[in-house]
PDB file of N, CA and C in Angstrom:
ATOM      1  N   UNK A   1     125.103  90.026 121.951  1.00  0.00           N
ATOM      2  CA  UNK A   1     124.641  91.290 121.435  1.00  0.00           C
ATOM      3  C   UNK A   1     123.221  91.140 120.884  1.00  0.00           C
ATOM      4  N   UNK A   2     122.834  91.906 121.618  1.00  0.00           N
ATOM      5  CA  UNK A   2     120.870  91.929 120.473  1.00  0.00           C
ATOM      6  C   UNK A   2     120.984  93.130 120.083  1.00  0.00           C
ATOM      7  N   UNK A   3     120.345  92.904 118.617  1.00  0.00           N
ATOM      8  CA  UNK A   3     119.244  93.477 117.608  1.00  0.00           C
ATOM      9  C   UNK A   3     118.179  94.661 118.157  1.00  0.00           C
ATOM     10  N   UNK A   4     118.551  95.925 117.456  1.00  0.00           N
ATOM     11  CA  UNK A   4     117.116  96.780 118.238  1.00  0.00           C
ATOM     12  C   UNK A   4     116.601  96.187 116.909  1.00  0.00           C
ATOM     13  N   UNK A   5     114.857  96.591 117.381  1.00  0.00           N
ATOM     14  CA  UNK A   5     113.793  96.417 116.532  1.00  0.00           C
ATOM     15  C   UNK A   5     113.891  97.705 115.914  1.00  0.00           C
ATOM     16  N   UNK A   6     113.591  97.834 114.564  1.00  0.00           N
ATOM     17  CA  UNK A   6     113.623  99.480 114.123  1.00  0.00           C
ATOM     18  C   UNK A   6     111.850  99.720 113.868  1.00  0.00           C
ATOM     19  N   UNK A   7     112.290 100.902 114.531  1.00  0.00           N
ATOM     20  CA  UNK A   7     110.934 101.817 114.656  1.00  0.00           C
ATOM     21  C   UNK A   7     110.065 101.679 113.472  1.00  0.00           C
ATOM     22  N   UNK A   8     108.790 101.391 113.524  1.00  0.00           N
ATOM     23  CA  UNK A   8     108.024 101.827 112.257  1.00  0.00           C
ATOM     24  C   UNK A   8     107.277 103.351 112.383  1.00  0.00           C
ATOM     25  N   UNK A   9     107.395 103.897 113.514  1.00  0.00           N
ATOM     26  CA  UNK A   9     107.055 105.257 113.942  1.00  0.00           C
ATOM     27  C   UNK A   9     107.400 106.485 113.375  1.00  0.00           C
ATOM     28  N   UNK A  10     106.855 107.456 113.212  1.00  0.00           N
ATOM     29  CA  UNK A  10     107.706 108.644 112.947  1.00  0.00           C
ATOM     30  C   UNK A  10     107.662 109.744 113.165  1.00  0.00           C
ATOM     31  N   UNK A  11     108.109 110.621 113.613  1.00  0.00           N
ATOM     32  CA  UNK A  11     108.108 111.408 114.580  1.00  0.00           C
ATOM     33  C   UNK A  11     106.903 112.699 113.597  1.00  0.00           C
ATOM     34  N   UNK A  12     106.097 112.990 114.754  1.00  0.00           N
ATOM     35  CA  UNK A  12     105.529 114.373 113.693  1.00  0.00           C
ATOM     36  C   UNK A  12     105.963 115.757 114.962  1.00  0.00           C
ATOM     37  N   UNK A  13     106.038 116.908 114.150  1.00  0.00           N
ATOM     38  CA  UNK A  13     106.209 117.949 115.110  1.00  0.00           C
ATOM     39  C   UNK A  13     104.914 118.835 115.462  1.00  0.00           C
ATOM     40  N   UNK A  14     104.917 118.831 116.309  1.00  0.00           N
ATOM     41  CA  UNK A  14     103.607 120.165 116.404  1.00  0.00           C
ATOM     42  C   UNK A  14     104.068 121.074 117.318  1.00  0.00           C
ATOM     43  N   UNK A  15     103.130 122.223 117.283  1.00  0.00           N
ATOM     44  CA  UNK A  15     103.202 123.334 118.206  1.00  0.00           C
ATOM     45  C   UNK A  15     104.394 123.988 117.823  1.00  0.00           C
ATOM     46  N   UNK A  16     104.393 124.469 116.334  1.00  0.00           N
ATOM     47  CA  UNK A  16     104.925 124.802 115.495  1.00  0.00           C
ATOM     48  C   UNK A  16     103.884 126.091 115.880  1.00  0.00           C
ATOM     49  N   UNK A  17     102.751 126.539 115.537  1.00  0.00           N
ATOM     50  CA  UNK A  17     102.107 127.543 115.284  1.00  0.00           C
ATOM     51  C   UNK A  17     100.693 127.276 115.824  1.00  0.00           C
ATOM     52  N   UNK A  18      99.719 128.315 115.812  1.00  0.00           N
ATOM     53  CA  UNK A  18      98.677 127.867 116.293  1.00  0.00           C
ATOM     54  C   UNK A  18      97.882 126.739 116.032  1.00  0.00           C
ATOM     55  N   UNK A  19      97.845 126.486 114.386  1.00  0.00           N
ATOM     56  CA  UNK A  19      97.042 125.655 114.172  1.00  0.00           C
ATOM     57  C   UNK A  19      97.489 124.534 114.430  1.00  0.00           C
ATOM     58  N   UNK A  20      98.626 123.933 114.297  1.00  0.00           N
ATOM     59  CA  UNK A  20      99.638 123.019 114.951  1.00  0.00           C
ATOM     60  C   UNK A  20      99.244 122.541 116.551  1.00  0.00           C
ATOM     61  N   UNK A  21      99.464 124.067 117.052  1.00  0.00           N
ATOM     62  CA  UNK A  21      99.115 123.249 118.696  1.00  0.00           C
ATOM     63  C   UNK A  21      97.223 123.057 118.937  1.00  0.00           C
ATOM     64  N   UNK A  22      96.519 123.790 118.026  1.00  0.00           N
ATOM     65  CA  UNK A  22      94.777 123.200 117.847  1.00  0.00           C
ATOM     66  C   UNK A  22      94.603 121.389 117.858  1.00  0.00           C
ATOM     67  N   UNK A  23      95.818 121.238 116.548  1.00  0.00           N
ATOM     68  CA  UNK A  23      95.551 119.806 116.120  1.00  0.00           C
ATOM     69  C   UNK A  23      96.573 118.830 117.344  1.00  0.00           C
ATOM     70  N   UNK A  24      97.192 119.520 117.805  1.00  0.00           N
ATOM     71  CA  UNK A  24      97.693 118.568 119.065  1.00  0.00           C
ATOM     72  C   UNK A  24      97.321 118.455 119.872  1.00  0.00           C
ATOM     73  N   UNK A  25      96.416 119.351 120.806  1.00  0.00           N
ATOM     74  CA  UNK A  25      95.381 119.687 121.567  1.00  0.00           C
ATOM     75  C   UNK A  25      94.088 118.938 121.368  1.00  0.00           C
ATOM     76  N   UNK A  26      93.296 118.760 119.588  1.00  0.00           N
ATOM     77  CA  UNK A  26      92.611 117.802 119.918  1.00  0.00           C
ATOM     78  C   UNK A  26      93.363 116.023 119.878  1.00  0.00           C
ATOM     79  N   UNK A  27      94.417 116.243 119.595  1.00  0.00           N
ATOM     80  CA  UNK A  27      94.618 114.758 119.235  1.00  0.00           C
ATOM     81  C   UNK A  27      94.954 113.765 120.863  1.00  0.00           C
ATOM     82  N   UNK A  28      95.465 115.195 121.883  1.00  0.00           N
ATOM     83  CA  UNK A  28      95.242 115.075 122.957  1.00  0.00           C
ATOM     84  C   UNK A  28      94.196 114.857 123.701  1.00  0.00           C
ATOM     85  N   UNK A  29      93.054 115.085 123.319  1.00  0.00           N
ATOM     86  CA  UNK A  29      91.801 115.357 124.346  1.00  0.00           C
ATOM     87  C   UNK A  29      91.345 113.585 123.282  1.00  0.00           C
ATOM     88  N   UNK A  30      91.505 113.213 122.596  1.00  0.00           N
ATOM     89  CA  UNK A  30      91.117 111.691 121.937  1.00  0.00           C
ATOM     90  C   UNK A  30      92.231 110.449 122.142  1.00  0.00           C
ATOM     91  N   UNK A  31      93.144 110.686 122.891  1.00  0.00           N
ATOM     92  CA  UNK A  31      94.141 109.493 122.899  1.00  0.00           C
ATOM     93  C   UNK A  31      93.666 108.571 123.852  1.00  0.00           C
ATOM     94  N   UNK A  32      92.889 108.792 124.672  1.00  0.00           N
ATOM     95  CA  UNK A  32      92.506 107.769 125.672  1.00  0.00           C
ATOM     96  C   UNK A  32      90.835 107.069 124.937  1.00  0.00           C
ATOM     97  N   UNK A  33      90.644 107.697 124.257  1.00  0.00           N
ATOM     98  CA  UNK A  33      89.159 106.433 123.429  1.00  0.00           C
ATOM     99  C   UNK A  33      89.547 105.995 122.799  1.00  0.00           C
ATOM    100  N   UNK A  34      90.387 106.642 121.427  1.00  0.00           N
ATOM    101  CA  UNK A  34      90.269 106.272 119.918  1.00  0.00           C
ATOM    102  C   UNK A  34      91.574 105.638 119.683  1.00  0.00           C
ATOM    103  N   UNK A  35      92.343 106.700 120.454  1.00  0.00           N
ATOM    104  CA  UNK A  35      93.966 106.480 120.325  1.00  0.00           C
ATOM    105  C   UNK A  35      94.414 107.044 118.580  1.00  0.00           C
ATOM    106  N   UNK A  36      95.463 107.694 119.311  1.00  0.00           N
ATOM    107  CA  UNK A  36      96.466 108.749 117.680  1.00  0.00           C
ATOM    108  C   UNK A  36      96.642 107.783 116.635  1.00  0.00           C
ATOM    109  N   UNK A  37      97.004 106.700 117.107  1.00  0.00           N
ATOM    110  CA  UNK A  37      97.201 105.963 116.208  1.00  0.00           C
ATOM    111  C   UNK A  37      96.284 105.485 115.120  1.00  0.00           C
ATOM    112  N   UNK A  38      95.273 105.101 115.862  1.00  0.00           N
ATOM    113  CA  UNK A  38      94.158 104.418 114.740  1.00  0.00           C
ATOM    114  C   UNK A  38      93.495 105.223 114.187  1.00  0.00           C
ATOM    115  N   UNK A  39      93.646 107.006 114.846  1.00  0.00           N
ATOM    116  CA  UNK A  39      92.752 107.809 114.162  1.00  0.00           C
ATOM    117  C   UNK A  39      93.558 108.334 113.118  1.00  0.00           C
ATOM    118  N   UNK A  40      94.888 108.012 113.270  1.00  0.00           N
ATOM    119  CA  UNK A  40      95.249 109.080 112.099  1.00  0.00           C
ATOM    120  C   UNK A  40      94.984 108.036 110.922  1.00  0.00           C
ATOM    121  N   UNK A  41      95.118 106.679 111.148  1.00  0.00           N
ATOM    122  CA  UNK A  41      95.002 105.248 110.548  1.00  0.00           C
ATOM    123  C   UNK A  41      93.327 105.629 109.964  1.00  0.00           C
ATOM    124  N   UNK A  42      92.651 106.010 110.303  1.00  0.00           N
ATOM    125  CA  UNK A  42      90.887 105.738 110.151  1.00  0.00           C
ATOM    126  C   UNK A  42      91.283 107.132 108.687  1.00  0.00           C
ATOM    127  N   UNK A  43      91.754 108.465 109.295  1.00  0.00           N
ATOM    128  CA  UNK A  43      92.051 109.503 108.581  1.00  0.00           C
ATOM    129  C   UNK A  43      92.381 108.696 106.685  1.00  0.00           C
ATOM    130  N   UNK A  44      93.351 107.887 107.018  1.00  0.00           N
ATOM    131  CA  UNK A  44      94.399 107.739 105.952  1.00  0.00           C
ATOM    132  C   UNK A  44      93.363 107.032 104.803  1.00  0.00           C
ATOM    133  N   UNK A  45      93.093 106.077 105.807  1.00  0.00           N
ATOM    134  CA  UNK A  45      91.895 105.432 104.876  1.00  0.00           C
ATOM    135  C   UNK A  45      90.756 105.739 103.939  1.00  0.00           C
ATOM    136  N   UNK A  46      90.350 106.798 104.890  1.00  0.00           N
ATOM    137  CA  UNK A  46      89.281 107.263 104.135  1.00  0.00           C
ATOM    138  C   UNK A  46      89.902 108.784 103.051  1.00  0.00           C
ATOM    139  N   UNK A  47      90.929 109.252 102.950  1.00  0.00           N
ATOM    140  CA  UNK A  47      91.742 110.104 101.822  1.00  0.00           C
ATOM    141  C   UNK A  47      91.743 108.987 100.825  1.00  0.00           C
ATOM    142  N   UNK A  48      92.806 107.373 101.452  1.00  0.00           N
ATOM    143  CA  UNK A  48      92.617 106.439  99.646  1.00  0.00           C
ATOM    144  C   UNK A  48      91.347 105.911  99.279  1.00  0.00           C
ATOM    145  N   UNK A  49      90.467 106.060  99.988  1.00  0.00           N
ATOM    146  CA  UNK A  49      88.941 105.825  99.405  1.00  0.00           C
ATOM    147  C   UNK A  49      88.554 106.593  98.664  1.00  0.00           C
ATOM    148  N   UNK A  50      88.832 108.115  98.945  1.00  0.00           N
ATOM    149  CA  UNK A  50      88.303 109.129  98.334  1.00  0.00           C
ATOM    150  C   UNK A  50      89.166 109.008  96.964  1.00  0.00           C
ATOM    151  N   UNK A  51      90.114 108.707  96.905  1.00  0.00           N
ATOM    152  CA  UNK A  51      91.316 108.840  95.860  1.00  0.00           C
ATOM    153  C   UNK A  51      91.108 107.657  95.255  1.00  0.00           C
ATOM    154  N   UNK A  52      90.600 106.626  95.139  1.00  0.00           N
ATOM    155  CA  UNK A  52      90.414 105.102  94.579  1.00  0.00           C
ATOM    156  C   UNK A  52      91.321 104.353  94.786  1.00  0.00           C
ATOM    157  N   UNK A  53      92.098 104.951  95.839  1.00  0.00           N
ATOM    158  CA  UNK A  53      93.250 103.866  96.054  1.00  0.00           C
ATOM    159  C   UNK A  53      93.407 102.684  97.080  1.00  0.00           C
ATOM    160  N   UNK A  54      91.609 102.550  97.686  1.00  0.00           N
ATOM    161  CA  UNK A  54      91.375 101.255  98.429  1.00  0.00           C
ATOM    162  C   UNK A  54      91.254 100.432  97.738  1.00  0.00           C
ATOM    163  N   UNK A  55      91.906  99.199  98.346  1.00  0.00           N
ATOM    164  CA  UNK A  55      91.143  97.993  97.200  1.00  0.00           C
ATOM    165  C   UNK A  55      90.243  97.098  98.487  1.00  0.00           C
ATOM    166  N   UNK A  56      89.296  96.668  98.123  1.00  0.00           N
ATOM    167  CA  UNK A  56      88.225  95.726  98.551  1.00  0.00           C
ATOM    168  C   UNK A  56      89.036  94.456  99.781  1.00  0.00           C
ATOM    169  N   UNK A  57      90.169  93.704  98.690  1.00  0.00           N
ATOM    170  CA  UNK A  57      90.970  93.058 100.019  1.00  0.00           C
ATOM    171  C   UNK A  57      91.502  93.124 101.444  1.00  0.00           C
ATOM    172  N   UNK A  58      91.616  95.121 101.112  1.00  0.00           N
ATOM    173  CA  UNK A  58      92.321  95.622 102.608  1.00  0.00           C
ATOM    174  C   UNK A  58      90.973  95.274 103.881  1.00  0.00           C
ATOM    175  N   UNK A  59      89.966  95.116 103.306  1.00  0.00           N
ATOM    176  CA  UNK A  59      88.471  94.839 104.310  1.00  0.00           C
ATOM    177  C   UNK A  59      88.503  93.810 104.526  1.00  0.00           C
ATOM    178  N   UNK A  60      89.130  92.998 104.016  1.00  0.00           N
ATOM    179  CA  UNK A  60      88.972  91.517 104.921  1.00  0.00           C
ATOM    180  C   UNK A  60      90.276  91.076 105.856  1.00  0.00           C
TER     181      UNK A  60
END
Protein backbone atom coordinates (compact mmCIF):
# COMPACT_ATOMS: atom_id res chain seq x y z
CA UNK A 1 0.00 0.00 0.00
CA UNK A 2 1.45 3.60 -0.69
CA UNK A 3 1.00 6.83 0.92
CA UNK A 4 -0.68 9.75 -1.20
CA UNK A 5 1.39 12.86 -0.83
CA UNK A 6 -1.11 15.50 0.57
CA UNK A 7 -1.68 18.43 -1.45
CA UNK A 8 -0.14 21.71 -0.38
CA UNK A 9 -2.55 23.34 -3.05
CA UNK A 10 -5.76 24.89 -2.70
CA UNK A 11 -8.32 25.18 -4.65
CA UNK A 12 -9.48 28.95 -5.50
CA UNK A 13 -12.87 29.51 -7.35
CA UNK A 14 -13.38 31.98 -9.99
CA UNK A 15 -15.86 33.00 -12.49
CA UNK A 16 -18.01 33.58 -9.75
CA UNK A 17 -18.85 37.12 -11.25
CA UNK A 18 -17.31 39.45 -13.51
CA UNK A 19 -14.57 40.57 -11.70
CA UNK A 20 -13.70 37.00 -10.82
CA UNK A 21 -13.63 35.87 -14.44
CA UNK A 22 -11.29 39.52 -15.28
CA UNK A 23 -8.82 38.07 -12.66
CA UNK A 24 -8.90 34.56 -14.22
CA UNK A 25 -8.63 35.76 -17.59
CA UNK A 26 -5.57 37.70 -16.71
CA UNK A 27 -4.04 35.02 -14.64
CA UNK A 28 -4.65 33.06 -17.83
CA UNK A 29 -3.07 35.21 -20.42
CA UNK A 30 0.41 35.04 -17.67
CA UNK A 31 0.67 31.27 -16.90
CA UNK A 32 3.00 30.48 -19.60
CA UNK A 33 5.90 33.38 -18.53
CA UNK A 34 5.46 34.00 -14.92
CA UNK A 35 3.33 31.10 -13.95
CA UNK A 36 0.08 31.43 -11.17
CA UNK A 37 2.06 30.19 -8.93
CA UNK A 38 4.98 32.42 -8.39
CA UNK A 39 2.85 35.36 -9.18
CA UNK A 40 0.45 34.97 -6.68
CA UNK A 41 3.84 34.01 -4.50
CA UNK A 42 5.60 37.56 -5.79
CA UNK A 43 1.79 39.15 -4.81
CA UNK A 44 2.05 37.67 -1.17
CA UNK A 45 5.33 38.96 -0.60
CA UNK A 46 5.16 42.15 -1.33
CA UNK A 47 1.46 42.64 1.01
CA UNK A 48 4.11 41.18 4.13
CA UNK A 49 6.57 43.80 3.12
CA UNK A 50 4.11 46.32 3.08
CA UNK A 51 2.76 44.98 6.50
CA UNK A 52 6.41 44.45 8.17
CA UNK A 53 5.96 41.05 8.19
CA UNK A 54 9.17 40.20 5.96
CA UNK A 55 12.06 39.36 7.73
CA UNK A 56 15.52 39.91 5.95
CA UNK A 57 16.33 35.91 6.27
CA UNK A 58 13.44 34.96 3.86
CA UNK A 59 16.14 36.78 1.07
CA UNK A 60 18.69 34.55 1.48
Amino acid sequence: MTKRKQSLKQPISFKENIRDLAIYNYLESIKNTLGKSNYVKNLVEEDMRKKGLWKDEYDS
